[in-house]
N, C-alpha and C. Protein backbone atom coordinates (compact mmCIF):
# COMPACT_ATOMS: atom_id res chain seq x y z
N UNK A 1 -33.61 -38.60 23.44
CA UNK A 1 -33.76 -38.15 22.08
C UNK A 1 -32.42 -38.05 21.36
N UNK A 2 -31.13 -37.43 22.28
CA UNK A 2 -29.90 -37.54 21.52
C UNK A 2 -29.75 -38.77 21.12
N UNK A 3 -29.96 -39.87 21.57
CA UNK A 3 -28.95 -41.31 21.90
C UNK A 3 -30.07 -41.29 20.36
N UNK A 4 -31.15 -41.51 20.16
CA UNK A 4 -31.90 -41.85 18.91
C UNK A 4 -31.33 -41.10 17.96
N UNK A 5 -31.21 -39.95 17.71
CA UNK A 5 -30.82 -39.05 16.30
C UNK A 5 -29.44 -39.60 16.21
N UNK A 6 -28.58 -39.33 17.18
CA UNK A 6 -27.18 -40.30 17.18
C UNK A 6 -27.44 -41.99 16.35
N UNK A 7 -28.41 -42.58 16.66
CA UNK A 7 -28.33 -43.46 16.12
C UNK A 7 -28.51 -43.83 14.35
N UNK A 8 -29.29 -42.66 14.53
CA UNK A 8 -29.76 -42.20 13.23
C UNK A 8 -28.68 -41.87 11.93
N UNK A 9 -28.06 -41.15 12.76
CA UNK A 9 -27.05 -40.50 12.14
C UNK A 9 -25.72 -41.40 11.78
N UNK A 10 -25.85 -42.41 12.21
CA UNK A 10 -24.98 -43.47 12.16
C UNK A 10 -25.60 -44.37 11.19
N UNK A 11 -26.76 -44.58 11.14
CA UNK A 11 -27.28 -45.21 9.96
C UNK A 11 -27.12 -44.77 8.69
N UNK A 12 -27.35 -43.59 8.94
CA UNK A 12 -27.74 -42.51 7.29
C UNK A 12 -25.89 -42.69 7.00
N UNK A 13 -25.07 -42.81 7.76
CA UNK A 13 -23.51 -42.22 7.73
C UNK A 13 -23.22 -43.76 6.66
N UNK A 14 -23.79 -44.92 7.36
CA UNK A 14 -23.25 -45.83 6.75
C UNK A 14 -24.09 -46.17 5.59
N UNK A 15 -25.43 -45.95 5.46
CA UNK A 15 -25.87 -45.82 4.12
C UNK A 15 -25.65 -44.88 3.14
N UNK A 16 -25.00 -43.63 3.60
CA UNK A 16 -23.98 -43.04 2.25
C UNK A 16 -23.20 -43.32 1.64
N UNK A 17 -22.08 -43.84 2.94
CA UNK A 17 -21.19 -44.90 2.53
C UNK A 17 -21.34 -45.83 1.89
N UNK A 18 -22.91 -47.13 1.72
CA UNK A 18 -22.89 -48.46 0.98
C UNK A 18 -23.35 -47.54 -0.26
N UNK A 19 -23.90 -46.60 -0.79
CA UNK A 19 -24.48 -46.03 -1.73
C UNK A 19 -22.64 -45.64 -2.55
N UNK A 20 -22.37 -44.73 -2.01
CA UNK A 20 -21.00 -44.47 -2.72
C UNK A 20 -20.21 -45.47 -3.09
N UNK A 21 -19.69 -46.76 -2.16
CA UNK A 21 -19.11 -47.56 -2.20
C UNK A 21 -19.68 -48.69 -3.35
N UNK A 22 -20.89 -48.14 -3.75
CA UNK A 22 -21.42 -49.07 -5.00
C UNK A 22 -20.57 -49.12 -6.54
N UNK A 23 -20.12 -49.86 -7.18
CA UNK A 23 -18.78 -49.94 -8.21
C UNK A 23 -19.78 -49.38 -9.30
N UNK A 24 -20.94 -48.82 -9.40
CA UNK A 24 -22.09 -48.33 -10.69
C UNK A 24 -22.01 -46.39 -10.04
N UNK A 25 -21.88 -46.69 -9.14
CA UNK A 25 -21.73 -45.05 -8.58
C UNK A 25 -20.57 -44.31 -8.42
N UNK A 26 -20.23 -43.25 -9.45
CA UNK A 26 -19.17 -42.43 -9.41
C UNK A 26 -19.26 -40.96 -8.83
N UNK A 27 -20.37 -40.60 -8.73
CA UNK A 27 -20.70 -39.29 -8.90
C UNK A 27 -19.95 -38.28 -7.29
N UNK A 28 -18.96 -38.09 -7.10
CA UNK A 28 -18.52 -37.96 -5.78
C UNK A 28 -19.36 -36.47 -4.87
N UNK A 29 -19.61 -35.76 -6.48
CA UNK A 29 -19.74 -34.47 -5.57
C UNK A 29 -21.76 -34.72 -5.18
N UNK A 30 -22.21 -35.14 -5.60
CA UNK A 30 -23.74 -36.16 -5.02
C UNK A 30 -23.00 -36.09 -3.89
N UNK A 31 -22.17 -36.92 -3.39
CA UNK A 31 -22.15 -37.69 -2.08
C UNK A 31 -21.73 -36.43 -1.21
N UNK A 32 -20.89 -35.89 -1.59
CA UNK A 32 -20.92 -34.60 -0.81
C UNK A 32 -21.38 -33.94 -0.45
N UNK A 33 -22.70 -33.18 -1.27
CA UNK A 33 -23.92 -32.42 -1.23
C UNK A 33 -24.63 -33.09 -0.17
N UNK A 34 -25.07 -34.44 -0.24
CA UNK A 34 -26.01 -34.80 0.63
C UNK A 34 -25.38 -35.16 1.87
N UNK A 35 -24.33 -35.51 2.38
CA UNK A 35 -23.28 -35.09 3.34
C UNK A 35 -23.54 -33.98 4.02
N UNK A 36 -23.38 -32.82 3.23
CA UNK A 36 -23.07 -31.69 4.07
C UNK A 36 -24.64 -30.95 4.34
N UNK A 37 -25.78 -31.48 3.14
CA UNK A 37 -26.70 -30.98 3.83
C UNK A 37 -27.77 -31.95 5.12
N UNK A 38 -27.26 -33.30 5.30
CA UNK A 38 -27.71 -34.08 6.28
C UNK A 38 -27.00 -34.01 7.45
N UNK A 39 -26.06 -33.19 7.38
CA UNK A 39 -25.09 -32.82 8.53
C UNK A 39 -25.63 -31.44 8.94
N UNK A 40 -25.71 -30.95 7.94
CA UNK A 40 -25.96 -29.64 8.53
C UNK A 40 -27.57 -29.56 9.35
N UNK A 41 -28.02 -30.43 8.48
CA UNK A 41 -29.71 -30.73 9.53
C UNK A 41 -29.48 -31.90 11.46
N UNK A 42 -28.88 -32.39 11.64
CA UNK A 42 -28.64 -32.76 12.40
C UNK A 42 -27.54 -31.59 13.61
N UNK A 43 -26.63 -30.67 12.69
CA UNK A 43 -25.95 -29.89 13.29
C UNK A 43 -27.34 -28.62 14.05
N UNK A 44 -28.42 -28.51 13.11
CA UNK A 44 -29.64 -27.63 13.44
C UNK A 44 -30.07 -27.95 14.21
N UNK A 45 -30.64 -29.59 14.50
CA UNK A 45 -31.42 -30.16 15.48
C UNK A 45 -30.46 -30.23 17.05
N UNK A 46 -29.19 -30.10 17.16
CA UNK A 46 -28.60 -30.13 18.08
C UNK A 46 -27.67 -29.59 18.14
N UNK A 47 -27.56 -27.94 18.07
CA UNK A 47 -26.26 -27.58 18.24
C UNK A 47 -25.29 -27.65 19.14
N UNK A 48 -25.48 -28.02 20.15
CA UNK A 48 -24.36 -28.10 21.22
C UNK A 48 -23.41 -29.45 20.78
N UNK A 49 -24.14 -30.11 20.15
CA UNK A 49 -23.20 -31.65 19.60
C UNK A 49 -23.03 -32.11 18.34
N UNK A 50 -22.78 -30.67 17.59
CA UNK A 50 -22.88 -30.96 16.07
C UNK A 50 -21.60 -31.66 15.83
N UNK A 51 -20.71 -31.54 16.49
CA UNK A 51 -19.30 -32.36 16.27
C UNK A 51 -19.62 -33.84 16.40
N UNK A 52 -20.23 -34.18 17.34
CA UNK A 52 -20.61 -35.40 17.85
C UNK A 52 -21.48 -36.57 16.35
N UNK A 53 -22.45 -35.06 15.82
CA UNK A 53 -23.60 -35.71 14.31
C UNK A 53 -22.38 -36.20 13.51
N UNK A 54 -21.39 -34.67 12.87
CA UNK A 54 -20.66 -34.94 12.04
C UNK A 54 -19.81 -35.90 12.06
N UNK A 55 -19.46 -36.38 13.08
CA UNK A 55 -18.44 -37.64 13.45
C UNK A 55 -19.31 -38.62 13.04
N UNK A 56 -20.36 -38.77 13.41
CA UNK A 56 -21.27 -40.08 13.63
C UNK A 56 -21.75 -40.17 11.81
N UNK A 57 -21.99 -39.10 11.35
CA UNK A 57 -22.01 -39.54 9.36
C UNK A 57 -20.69 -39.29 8.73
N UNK A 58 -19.55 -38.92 8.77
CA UNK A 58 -18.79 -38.69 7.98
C UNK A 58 -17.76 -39.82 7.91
N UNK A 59 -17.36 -40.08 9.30
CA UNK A 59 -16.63 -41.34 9.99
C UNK A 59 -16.10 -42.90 9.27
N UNK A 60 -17.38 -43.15 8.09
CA UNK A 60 -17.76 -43.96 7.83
C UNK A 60 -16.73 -44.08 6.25
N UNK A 61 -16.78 -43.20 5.52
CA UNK A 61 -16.48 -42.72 4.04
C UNK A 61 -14.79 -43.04 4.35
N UNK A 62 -14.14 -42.41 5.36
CA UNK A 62 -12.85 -42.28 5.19
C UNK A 62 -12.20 -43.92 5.81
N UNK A 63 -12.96 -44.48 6.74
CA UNK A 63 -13.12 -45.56 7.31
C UNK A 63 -12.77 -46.74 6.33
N UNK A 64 -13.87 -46.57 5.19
CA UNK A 64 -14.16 -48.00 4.26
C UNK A 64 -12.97 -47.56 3.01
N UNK A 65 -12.73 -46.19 2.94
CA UNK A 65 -11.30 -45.80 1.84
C UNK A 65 -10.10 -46.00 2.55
N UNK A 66 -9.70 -45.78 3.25
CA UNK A 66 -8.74 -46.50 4.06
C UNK A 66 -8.48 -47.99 3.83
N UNK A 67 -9.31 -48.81 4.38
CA UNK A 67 -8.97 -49.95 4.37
C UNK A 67 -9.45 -50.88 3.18
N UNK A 68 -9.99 -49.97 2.09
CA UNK A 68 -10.31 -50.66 1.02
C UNK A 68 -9.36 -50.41 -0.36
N UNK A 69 -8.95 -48.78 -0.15
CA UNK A 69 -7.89 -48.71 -1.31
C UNK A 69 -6.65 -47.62 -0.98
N UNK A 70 -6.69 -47.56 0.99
CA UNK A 70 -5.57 -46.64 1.28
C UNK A 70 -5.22 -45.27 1.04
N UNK A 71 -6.55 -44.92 0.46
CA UNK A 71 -6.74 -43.41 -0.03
C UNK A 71 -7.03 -42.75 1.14
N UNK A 72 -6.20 -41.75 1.29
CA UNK A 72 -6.48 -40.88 2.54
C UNK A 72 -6.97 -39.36 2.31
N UNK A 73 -7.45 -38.85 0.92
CA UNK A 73 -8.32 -38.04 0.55
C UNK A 73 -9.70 -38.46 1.20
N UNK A 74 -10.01 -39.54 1.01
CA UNK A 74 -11.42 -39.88 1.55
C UNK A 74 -11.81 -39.17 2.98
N UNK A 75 -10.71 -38.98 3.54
CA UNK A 75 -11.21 -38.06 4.87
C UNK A 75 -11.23 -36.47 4.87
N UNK A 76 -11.38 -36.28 3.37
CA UNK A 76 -12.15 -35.17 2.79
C UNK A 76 -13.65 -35.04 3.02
N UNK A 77 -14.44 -36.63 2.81
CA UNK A 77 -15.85 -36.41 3.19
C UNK A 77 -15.94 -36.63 4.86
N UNK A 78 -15.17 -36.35 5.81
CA UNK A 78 -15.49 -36.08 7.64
C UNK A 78 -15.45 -34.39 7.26
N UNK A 79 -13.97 -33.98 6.64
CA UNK A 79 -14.45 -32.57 6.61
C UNK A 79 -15.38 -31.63 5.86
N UNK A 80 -16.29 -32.03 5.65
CA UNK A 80 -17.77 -31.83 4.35
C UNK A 80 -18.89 -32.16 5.90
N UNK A 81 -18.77 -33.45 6.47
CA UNK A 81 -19.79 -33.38 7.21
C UNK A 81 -19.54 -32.45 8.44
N UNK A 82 -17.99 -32.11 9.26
CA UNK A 82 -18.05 -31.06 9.86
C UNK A 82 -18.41 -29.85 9.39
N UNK A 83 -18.09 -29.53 8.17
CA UNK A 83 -18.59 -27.96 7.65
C UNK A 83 -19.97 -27.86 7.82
N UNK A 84 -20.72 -28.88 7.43
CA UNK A 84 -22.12 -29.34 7.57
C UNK A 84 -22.69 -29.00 8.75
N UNK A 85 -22.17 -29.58 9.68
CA UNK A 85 -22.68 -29.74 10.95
C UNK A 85 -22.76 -28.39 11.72
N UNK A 86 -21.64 -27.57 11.11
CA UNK A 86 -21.27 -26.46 12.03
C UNK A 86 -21.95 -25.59 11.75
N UNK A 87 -22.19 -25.48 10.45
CA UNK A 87 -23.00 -24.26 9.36
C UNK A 87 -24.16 -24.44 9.85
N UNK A 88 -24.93 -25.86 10.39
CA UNK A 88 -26.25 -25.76 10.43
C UNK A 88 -26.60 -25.43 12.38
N UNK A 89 -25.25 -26.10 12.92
CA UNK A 89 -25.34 -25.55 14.58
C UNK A 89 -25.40 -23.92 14.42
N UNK A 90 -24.38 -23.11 13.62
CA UNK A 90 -24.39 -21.40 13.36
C UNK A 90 -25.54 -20.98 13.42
N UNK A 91 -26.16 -21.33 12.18
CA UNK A 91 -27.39 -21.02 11.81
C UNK A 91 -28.85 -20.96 13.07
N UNK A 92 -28.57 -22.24 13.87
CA UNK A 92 -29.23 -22.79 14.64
C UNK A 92 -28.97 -21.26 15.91
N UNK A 93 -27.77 -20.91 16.17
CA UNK A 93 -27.65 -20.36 17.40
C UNK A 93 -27.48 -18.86 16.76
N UNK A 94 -27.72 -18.53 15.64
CA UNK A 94 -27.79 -17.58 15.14
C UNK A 94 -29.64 -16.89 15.01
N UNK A 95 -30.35 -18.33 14.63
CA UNK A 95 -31.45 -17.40 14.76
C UNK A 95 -32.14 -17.17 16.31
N UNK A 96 -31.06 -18.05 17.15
CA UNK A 96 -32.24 -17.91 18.46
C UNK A 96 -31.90 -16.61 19.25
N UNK A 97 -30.64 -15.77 18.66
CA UNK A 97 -30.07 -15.26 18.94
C UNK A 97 -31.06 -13.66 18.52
N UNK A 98 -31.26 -13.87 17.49
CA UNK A 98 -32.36 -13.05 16.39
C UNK A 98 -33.59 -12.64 17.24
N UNK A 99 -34.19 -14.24 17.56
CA UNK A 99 -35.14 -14.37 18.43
C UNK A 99 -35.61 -13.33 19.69
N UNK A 100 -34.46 -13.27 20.14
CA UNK A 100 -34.55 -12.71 21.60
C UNK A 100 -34.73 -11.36 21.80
């Protein structure tokens, strides 16, 4: 089930990326929002490897700015999908915690 959501998460990572990377799409803080809340749902579904989600969607953004216009802000959106990821692993080990 990891190796699938992992895969998943690598899809959605690089279809944020072709969505942003579109020359009609400016809107940066969009891309962020849905970043940090598709991170943070993958950080829910697996907290022990939310580092692992956030790597696997964020990875992608700073990746294609790099080698497309050398901007190294772009690895602003890895740290949006770690905040993401972590907030939603918290949450995750926070309510089971509740739970008990």
């Amino acid at each position: 089930m990891q190796k699938f959501l992992l895969g998943v998460a690598i899809a959605i990572g690089g279809l944020i990326t072709y969505v942003n990377a579109r020359p009609d799409f400016s809107d940066t803080a969009v891309t962020a929002v849905v970043l940090l809340v598709i991170a943070g749902i993958f950080g829910f579904l697996r907290p022990k490897f939310w580092w692992l989600f956030a790597l696997a969607l964020g990875i992608w953004i700073p990746i294609l700015g790099f080698f497309r216009t050398q901007n190294l802000f772009t690895l602003l959106a890895l740290a949006v999908a770690f905040v993401g990821a972590y907030g939603g692993s918290a949450l995750r080990i926070r309510l089971q915690s509740i739970k008990k």
